[in-house]
Protein backbone atom coordinates (compact mmCIF):
# COMPACT_ATOMS: atom_id res chain seq x y z
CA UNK A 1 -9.17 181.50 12.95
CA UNK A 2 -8.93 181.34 16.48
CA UNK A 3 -11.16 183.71 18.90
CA UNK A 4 -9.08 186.42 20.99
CA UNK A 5 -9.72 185.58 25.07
CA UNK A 6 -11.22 188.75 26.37
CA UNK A 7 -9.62 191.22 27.94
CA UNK A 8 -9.28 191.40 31.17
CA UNK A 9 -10.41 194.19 32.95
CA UNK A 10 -8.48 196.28 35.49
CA UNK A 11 -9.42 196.06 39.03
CA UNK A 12 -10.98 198.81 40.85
CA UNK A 13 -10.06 199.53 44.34
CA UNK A 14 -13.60 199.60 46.89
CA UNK A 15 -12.25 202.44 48.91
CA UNK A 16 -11.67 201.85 52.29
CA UNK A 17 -9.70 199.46 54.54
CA UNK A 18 -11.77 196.09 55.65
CA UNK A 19 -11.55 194.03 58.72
CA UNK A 20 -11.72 190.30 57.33
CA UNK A 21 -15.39 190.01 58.83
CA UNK A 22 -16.75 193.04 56.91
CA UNK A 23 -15.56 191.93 54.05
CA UNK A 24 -18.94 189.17 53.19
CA UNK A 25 -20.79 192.66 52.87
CA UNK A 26 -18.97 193.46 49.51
CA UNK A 27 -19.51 190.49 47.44
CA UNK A 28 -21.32 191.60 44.52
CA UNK A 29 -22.47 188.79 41.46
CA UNK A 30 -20.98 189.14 38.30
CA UNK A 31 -17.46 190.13 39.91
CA UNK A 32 -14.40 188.92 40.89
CA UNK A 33 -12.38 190.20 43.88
CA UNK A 34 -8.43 190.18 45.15
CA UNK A 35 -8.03 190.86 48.55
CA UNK A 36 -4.61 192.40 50.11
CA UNK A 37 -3.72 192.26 53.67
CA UNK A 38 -2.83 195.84 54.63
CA UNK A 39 -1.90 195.83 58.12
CA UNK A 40 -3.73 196.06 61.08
CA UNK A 41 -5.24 198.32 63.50
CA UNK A 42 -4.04 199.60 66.79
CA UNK A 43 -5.50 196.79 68.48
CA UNK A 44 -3.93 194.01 65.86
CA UNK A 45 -7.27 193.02 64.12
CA UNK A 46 -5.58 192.89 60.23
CA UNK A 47 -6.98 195.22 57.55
CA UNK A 48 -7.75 194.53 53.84
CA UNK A 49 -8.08 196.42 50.71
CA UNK A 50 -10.49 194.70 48.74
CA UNK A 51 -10.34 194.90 44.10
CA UNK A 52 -13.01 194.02 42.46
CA UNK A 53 -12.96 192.92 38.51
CA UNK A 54 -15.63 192.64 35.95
CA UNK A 55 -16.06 190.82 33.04
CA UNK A 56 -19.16 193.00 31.96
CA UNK A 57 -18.14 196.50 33.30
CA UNK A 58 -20.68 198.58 31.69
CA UNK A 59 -23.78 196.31 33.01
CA UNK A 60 -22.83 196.29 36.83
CA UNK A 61 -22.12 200.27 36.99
CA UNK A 62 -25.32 200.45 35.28
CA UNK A 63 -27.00 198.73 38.89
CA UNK A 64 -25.12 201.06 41.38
């Protein structure tokens, strides 16, 4: 009767840690992204780990 919502896919952690200005390099179409403060490094600048989710897995790991 009614359609099921799609499931949600899990996010995938980029590996790494990101400083906030490094993190414009990631963005990718077709995705969505959570981004978690960290900490920070010795000299205070705060690091990020950066998730990405996609609703069409199977066609972006097809383009990396």
């Amino acid at each position: 009767m009614f359609d099921e919502p799609e499931p949600r896919a899990e996010p995938v952690r980029l590996p790494g840690l990101y400083r906030a200005w490094e993190i414009g390099c990631l963005i990718e179409t077709e995705r969505r992204y959570s981004v978690e403060g960290v900490g920070a490094t010795l000299d205070g600048a705060p690091l990020f780990a950066v998730y990405a989710i996609t609703h069409d897995a199977d066609r972006v790991e097809d383009q990396t």
